[in-house]
PDB file of N, CA and C in Angstrom:
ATOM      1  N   UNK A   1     -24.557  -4.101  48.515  1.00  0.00           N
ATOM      2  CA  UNK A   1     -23.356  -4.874  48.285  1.00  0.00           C
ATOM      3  C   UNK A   1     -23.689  -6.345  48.458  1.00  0.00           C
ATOM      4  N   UNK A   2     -22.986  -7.301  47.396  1.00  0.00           N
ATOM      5  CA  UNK A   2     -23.440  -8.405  47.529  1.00  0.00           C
ATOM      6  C   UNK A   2     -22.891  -9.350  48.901  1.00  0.00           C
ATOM      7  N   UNK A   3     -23.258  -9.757  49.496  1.00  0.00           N
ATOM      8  CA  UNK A   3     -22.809 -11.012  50.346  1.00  0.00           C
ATOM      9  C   UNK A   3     -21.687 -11.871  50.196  1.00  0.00           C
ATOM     10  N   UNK A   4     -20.951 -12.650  50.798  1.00  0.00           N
ATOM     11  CA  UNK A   4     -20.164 -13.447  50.724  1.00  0.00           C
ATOM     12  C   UNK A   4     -21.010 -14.898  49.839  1.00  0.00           C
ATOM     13  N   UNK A   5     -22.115 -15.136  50.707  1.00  0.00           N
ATOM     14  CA  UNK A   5     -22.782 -16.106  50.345  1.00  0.00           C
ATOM     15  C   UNK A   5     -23.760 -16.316  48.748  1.00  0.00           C
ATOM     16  N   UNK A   6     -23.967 -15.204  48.497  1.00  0.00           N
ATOM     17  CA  UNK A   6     -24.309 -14.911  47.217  1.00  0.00           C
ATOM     18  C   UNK A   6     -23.519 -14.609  46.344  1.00  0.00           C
ATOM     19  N   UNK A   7     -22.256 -13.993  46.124  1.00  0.00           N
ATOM     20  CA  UNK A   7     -21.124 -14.110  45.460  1.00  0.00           C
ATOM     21  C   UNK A   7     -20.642 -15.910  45.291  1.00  0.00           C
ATOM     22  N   UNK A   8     -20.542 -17.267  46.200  1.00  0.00           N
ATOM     23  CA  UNK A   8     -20.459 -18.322  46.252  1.00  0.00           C
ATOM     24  C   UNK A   8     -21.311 -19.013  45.415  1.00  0.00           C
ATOM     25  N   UNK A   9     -22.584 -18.520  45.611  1.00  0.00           N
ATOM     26  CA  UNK A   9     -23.564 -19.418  44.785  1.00  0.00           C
ATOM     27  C   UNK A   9     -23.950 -19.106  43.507  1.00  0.00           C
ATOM     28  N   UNK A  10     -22.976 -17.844  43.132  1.00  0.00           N
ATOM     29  CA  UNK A  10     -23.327 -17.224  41.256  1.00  0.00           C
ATOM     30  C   UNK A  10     -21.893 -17.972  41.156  1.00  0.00           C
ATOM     31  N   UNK A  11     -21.143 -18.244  42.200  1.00  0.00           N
ATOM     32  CA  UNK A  11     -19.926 -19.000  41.564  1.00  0.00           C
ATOM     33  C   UNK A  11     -20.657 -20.280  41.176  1.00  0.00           C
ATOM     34  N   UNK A  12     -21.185 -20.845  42.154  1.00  0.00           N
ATOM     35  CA  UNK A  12     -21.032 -22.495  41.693  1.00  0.00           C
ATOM     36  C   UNK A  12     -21.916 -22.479  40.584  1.00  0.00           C
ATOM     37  N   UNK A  13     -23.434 -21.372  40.498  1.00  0.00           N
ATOM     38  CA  UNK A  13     -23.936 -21.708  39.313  1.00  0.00           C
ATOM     39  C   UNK A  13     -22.970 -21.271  38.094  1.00  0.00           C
ATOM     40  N   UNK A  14     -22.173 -20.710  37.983  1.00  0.00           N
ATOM     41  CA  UNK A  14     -21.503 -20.965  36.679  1.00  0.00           C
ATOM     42  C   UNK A  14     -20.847 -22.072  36.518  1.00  0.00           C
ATOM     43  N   UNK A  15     -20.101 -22.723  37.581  1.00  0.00           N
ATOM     44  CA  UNK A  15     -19.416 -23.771  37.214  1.00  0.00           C
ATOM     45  C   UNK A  15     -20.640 -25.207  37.132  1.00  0.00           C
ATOM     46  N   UNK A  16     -21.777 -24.844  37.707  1.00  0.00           N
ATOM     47  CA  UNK A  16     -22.561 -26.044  37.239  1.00  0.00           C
ATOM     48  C   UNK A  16     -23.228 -25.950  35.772  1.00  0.00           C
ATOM     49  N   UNK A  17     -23.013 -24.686  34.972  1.00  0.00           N
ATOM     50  CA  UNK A  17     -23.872 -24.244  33.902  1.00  0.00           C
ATOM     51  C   UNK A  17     -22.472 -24.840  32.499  1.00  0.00           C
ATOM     52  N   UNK A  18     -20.699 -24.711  33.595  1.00  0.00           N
ATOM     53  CA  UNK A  18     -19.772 -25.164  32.524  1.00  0.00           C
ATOM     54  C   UNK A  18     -20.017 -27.192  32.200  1.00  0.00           C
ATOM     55  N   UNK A  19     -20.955 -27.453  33.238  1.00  0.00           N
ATOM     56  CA  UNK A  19     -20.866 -28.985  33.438  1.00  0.00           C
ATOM     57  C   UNK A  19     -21.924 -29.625  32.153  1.00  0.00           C
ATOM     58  N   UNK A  20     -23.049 -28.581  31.859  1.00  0.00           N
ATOM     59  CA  UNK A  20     -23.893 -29.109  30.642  1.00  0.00           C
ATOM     60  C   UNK A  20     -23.453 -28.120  29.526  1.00  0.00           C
ATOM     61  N   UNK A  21     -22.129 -27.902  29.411  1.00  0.00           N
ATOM     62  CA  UNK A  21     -21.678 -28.174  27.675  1.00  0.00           C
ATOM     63  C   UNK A  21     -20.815 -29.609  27.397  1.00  0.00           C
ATOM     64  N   UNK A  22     -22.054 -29.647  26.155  1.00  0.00           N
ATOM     65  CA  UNK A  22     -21.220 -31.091  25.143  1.00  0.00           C
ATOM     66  C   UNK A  22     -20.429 -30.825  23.573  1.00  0.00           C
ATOM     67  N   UNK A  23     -19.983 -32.255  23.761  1.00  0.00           N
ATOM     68  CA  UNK A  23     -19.626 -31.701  22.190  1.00  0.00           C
ATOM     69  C   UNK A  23     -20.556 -31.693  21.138  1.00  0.00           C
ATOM     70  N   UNK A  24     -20.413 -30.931  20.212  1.00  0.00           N
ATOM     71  CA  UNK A  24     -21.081 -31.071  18.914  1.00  0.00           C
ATOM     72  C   UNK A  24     -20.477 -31.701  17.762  1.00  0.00           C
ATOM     73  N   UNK A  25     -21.479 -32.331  17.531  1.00  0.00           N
ATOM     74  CA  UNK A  25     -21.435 -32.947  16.359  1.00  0.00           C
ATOM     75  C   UNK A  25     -21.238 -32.663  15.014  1.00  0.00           C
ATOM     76  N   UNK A  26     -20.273 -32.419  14.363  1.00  0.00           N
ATOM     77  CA  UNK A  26     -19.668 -31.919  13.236  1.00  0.00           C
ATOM     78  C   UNK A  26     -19.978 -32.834  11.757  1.00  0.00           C
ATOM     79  N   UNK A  27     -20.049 -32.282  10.991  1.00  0.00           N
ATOM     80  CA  UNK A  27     -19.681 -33.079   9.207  1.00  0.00           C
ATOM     81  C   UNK A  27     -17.854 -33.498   9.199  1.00  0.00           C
ATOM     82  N   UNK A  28     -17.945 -34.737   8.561  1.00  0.00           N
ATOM     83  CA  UNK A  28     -16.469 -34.817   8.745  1.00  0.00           C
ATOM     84  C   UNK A  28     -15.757 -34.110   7.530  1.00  0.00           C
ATOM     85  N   UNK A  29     -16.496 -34.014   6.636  1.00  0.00           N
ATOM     86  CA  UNK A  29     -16.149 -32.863   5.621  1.00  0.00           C
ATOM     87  C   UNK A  29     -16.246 -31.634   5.456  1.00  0.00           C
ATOM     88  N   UNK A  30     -16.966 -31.331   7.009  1.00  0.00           N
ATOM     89  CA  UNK A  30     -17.302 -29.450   6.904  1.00  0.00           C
ATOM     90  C   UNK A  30     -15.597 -29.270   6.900  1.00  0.00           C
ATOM     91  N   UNK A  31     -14.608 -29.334   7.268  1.00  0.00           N
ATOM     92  CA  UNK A  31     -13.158 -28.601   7.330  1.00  0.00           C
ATOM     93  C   UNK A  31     -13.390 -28.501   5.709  1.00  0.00           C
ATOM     94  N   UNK A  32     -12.896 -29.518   5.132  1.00  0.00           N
ATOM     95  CA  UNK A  32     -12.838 -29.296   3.774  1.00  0.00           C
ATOM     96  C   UNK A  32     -13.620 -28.666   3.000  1.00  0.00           C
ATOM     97  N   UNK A  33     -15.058 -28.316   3.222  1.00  0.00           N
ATOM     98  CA  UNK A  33     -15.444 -27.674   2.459  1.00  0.00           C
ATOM     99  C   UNK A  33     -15.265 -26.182   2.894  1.00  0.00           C
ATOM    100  N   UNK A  34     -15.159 -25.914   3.646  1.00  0.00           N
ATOM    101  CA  UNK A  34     -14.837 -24.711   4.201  1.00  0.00           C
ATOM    102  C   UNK A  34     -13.473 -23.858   3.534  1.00  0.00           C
ATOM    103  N   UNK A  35     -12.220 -24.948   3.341  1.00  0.00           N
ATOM    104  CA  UNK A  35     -11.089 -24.646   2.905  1.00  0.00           C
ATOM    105  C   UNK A  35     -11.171 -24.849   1.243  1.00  0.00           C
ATOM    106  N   UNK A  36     -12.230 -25.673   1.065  1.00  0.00           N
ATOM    107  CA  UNK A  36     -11.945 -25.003  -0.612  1.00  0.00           C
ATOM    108  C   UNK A  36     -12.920 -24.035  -1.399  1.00  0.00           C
ATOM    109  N   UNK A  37     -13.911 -23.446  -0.379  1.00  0.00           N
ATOM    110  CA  UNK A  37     -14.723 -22.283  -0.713  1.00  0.00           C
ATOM    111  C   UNK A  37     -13.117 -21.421  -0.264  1.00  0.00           C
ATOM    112  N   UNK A  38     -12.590 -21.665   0.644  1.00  0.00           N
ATOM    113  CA  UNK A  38     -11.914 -20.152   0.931  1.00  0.00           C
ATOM    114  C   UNK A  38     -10.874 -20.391  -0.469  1.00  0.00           C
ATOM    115  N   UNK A  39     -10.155 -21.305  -0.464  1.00  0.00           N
ATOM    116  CA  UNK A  39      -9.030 -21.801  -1.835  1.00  0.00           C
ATOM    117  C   UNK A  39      -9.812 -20.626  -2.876  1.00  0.00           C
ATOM    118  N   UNK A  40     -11.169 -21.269  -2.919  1.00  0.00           N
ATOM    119  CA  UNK A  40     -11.684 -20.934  -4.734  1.00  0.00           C
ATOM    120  C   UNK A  40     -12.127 -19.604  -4.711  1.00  0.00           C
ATOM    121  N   UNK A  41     -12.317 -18.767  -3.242  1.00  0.00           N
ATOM    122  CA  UNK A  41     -12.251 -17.660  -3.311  1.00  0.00           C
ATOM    123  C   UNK A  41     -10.856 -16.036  -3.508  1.00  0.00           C
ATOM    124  N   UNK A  42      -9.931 -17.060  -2.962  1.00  0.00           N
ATOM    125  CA  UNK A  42      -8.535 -16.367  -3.218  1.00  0.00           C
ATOM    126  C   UNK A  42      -8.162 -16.343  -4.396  1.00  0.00           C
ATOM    127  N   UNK A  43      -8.761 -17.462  -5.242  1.00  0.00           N
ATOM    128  CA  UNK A  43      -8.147 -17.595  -6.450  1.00  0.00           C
ATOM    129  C   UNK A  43      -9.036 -16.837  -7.087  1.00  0.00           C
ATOM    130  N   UNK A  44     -10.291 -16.464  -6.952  1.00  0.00           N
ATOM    131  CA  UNK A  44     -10.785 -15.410  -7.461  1.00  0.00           C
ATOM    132  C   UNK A  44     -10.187 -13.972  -7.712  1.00  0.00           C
ATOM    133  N   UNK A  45      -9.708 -13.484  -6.146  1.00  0.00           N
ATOM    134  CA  UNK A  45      -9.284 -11.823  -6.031  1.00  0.00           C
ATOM    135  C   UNK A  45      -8.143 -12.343  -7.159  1.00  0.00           C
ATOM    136  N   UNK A  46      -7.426 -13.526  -6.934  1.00  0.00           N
ATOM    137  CA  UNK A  46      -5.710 -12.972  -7.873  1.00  0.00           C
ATOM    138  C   UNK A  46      -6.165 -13.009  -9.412  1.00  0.00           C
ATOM    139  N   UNK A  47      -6.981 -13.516  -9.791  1.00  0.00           N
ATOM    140  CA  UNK A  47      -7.606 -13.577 -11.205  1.00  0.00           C
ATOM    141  C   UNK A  47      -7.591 -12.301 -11.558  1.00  0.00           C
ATOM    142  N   UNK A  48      -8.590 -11.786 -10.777  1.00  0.00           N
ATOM    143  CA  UNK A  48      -9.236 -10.268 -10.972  1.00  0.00           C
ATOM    144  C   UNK A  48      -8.223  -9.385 -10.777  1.00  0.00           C
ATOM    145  N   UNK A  49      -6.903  -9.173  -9.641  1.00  0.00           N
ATOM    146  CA  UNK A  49      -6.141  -8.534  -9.762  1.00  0.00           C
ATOM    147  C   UNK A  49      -5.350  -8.338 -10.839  1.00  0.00           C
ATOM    148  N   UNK A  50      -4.746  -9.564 -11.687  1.00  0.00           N
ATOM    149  CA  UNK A  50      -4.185  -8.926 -13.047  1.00  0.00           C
ATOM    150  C   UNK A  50      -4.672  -9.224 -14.160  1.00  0.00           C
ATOM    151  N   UNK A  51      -6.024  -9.493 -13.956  1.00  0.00           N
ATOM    152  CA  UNK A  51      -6.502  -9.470 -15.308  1.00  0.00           C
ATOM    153  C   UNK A  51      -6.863  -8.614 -16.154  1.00  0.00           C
ATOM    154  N   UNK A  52      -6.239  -7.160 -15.561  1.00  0.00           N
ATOM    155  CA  UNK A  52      -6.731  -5.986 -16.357  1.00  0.00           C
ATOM    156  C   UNK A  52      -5.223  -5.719 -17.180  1.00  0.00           C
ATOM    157  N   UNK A  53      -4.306  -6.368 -16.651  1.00  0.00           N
ATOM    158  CA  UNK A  53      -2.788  -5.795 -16.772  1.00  0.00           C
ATOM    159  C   UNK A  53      -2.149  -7.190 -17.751  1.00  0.00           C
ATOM    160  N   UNK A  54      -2.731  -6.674 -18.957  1.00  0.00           N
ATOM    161  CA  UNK A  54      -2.927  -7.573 -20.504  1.00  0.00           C
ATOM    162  C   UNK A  54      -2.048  -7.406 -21.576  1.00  0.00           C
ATOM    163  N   UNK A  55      -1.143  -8.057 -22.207  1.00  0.00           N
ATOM    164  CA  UNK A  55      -0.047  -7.337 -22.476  1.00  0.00           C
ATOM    165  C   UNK A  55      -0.033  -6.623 -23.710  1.00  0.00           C
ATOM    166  N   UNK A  56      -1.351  -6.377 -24.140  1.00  0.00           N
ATOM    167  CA  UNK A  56      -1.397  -4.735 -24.950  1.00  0.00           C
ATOM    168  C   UNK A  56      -0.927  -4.118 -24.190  1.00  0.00           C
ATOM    169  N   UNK A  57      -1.712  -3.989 -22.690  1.00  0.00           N
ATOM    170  CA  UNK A  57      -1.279  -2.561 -21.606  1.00  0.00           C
ATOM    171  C   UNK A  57      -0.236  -2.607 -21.114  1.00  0.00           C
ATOM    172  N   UNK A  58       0.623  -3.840 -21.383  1.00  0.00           N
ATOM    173  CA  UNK A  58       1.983  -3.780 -21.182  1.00  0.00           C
ATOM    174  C   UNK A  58       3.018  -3.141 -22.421  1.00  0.00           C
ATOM    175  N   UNK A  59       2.376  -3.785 -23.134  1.00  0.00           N
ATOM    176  CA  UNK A  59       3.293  -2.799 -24.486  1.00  0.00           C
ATOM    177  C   UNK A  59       3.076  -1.330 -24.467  1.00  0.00           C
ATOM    178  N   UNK A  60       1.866  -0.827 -24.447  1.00  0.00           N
ATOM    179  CA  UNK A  60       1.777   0.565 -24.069  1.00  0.00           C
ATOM    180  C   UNK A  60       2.315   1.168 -23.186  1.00  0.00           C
ATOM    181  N   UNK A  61       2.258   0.554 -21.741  1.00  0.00           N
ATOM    182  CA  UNK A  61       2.841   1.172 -21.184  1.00  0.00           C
ATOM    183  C   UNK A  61       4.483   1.255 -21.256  1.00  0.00           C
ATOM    184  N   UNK A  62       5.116  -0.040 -22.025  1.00  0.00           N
ATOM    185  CA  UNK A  62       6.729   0.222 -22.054  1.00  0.00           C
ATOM    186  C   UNK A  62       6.404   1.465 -23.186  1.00  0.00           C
ATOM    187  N   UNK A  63       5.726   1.864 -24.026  1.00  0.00           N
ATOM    188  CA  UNK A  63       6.159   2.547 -25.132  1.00  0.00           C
ATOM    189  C   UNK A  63       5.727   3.821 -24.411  1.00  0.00           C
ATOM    190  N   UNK A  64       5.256   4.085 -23.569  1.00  0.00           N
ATOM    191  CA  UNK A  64       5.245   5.517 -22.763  1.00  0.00           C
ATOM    192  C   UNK A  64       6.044   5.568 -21.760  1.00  0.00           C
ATOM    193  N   UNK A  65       6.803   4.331 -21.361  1.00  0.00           N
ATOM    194  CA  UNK A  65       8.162   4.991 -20.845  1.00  0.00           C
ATOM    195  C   UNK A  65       9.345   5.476 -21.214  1.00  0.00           C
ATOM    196  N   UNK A  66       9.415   4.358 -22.526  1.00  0.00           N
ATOM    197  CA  UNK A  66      10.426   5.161 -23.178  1.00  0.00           C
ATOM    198  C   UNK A  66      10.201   5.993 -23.776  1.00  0.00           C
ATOM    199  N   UNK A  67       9.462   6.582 -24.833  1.00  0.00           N
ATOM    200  CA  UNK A  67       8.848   8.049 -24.919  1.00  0.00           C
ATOM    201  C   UNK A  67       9.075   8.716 -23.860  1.00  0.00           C
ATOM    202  N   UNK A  68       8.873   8.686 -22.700  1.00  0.00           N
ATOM    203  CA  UNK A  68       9.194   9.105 -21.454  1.00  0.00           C
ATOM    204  C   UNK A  68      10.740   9.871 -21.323  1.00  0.00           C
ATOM    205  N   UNK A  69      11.299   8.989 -21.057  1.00  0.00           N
ATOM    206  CA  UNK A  69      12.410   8.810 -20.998  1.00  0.00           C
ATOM    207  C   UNK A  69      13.457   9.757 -22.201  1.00  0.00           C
ATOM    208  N   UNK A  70      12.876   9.047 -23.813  1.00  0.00           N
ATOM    209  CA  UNK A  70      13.639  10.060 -24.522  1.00  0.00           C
ATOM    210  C   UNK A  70      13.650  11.225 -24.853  1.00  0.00           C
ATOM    211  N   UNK A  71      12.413  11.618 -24.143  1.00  0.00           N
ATOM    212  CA  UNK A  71      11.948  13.371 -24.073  1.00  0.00           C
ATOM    213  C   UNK A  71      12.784  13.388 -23.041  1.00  0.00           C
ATOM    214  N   UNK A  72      13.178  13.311 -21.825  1.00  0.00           N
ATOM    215  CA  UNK A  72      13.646  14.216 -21.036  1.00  0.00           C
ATOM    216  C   UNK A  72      15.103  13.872 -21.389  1.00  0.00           C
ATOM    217  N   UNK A  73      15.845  12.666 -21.607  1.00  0.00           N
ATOM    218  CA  UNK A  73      17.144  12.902 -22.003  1.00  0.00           C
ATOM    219  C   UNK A  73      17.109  14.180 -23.278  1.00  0.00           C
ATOM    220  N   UNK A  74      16.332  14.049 -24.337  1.00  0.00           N
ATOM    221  CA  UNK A  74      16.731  15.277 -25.070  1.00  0.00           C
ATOM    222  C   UNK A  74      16.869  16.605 -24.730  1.00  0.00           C
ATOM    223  N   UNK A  75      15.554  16.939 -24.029  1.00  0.00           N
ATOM    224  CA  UNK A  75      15.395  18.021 -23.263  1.00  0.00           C
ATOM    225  C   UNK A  75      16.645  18.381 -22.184  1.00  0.00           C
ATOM    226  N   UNK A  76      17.386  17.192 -21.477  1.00  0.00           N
ATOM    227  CA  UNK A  76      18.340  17.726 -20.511  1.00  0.00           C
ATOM    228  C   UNK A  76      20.107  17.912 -21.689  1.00  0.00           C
ATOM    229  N   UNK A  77      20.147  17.233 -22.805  1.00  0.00           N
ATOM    230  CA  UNK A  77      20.964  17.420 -23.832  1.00  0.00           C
ATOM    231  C   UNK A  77      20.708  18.718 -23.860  1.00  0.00           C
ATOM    232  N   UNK A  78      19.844  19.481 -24.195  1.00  0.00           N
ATOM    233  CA  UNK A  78      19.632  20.390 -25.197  1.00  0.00           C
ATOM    234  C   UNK A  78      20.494  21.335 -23.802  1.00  0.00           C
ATOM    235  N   UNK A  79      19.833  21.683 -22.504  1.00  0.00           N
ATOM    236  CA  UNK A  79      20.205  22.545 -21.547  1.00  0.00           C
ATOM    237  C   UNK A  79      21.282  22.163 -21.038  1.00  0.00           C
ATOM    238  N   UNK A  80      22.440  23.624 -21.094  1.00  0.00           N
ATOM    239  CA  UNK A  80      23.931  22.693 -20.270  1.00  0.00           C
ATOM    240  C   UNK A  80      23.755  23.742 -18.823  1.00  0.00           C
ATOM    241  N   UNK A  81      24.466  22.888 -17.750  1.00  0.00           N
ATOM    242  CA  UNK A  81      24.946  23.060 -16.704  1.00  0.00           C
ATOM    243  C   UNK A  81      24.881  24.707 -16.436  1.00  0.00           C
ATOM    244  N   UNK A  82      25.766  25.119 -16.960  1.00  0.00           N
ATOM    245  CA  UNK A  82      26.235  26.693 -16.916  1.00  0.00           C
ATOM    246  C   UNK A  82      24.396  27.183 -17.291  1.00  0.00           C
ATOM    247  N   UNK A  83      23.842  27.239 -18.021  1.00  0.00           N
ATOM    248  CA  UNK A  83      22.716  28.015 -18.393  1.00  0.00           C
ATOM    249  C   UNK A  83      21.787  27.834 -17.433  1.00  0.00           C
ATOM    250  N   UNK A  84      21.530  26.453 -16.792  1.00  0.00           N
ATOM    251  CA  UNK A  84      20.986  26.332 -15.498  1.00  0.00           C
ATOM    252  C   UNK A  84      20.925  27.107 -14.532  1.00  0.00           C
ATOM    253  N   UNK A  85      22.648  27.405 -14.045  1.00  0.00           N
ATOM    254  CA  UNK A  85      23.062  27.783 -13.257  1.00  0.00           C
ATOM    255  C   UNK A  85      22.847  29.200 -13.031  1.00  0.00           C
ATOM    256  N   UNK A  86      22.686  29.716 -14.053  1.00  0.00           N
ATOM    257  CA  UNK A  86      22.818  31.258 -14.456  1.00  0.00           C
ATOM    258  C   UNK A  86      21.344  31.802 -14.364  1.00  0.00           C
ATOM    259  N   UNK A  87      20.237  30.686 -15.083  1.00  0.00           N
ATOM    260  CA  UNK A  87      18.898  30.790 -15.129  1.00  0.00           C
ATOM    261  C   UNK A  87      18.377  31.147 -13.228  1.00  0.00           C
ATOM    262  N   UNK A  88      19.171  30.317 -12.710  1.00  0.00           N
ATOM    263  CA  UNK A  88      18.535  30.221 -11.347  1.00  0.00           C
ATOM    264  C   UNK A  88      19.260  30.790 -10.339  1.00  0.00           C
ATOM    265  N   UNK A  89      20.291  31.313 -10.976  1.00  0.00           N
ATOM    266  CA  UNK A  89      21.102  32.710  -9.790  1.00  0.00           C
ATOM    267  C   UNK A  89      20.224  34.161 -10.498  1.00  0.00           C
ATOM    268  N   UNK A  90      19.744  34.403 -11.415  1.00  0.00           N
ATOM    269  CA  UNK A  90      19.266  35.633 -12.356  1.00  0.00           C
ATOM    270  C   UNK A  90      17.880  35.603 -11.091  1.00  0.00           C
ATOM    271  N   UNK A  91      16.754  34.116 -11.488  1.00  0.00           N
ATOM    272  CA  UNK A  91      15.831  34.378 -11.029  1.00  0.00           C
ATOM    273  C   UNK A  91      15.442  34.475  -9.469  1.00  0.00           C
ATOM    274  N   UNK A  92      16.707  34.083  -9.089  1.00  0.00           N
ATOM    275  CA  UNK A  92      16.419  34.658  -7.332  1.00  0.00           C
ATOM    276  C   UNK A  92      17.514  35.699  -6.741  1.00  0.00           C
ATOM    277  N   UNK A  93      18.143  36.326  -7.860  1.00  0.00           N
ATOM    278  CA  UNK A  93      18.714  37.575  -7.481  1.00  0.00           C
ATOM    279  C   UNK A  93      20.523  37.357  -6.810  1.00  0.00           C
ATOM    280  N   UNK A  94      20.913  36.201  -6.859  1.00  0.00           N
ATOM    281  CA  UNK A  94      22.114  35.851  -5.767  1.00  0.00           C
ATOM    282  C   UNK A  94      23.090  35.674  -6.961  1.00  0.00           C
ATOM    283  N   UNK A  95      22.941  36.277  -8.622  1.00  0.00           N
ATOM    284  CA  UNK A  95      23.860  36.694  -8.894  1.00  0.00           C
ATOM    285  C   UNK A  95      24.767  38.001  -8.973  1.00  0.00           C
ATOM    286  N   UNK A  96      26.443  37.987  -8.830  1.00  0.00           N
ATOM    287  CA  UNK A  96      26.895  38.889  -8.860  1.00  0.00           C
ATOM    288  C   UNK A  96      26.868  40.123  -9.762  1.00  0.00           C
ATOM    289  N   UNK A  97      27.153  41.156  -9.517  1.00  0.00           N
ATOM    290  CA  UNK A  97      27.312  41.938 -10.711  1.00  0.00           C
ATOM    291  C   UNK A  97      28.495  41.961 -11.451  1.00  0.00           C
ATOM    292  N   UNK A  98      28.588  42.324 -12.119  1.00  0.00           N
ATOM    293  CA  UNK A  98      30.061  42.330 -12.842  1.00  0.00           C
ATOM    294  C   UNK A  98      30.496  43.710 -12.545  1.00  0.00           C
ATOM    295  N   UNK A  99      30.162  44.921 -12.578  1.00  0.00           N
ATOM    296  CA  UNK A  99      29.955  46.462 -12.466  1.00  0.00           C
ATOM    297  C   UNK A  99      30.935  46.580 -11.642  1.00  0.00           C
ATOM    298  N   UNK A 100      32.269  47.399 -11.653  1.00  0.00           N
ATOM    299  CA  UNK A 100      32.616  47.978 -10.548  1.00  0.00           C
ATOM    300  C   UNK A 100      31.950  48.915  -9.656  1.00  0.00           C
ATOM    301  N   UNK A 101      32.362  48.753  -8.677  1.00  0.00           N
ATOM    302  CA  UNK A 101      31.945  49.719  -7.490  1.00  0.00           C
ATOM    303  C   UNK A 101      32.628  51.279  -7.396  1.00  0.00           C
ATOM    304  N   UNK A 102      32.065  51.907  -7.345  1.00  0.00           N
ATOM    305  CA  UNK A 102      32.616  52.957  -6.616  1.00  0.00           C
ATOM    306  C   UNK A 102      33.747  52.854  -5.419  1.00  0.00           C
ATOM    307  N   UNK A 103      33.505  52.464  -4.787  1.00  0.00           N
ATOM    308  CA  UNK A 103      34.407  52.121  -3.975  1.00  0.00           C
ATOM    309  C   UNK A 103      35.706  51.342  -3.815  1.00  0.00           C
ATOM    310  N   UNK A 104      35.231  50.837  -4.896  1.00  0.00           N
ATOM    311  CA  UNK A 104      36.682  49.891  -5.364  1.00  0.00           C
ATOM    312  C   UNK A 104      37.366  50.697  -6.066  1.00  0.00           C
TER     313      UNK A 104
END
């Protein structure tokens, strides 16, 4: 276990080791160049982000939505309500019978 007295003197050598830092000497233009490598690099990613999204691929893609779109409105025209309804009480069994009962 360390000492009282040796715990004291790793103190002061740190605080004599905080006494020989200086300042450094900087470019007065390193900020700026720093901020317009980062500028000319952001403006890179947003370039590249929509430069694939060209408005051929915009026309295409509106013309496959609405294609989209007017297939399933036809498709839900064509099927009414009631046939739905009937389709999906048949295929899980929870329609009634019509049949009298015996018992009735």
């Amino acid at each position: 276990m360390k000492t009282n007295i040796e715990i004291n003197n790793n103190v002061k050598a740190t605080f004599d080791s905080i006494e020989s830092i200086s300042e450094v000497n900087v470019s007065p233009f390193f900020k700026e160049n720093v901020m317009h490598k980062i500028r000319n690099a952001s403006e890179e990613i947003q370039d590249s982000t929509w430069s694939w999204f060209t408005p051929k691929l915009q026309l295409a893609t509106l013309v496959c939505v609405v294609v989209m779109n007017v297939m399933a409105f036809s498709n839900f025209k064509a099927n009414t309500y009631d046939d739905n309804i009937s389709n999906f009480t048949e295929s899980y069994g929870l329609s009634t019978s019509t049949e009298s009962s015996i018992l009735n």
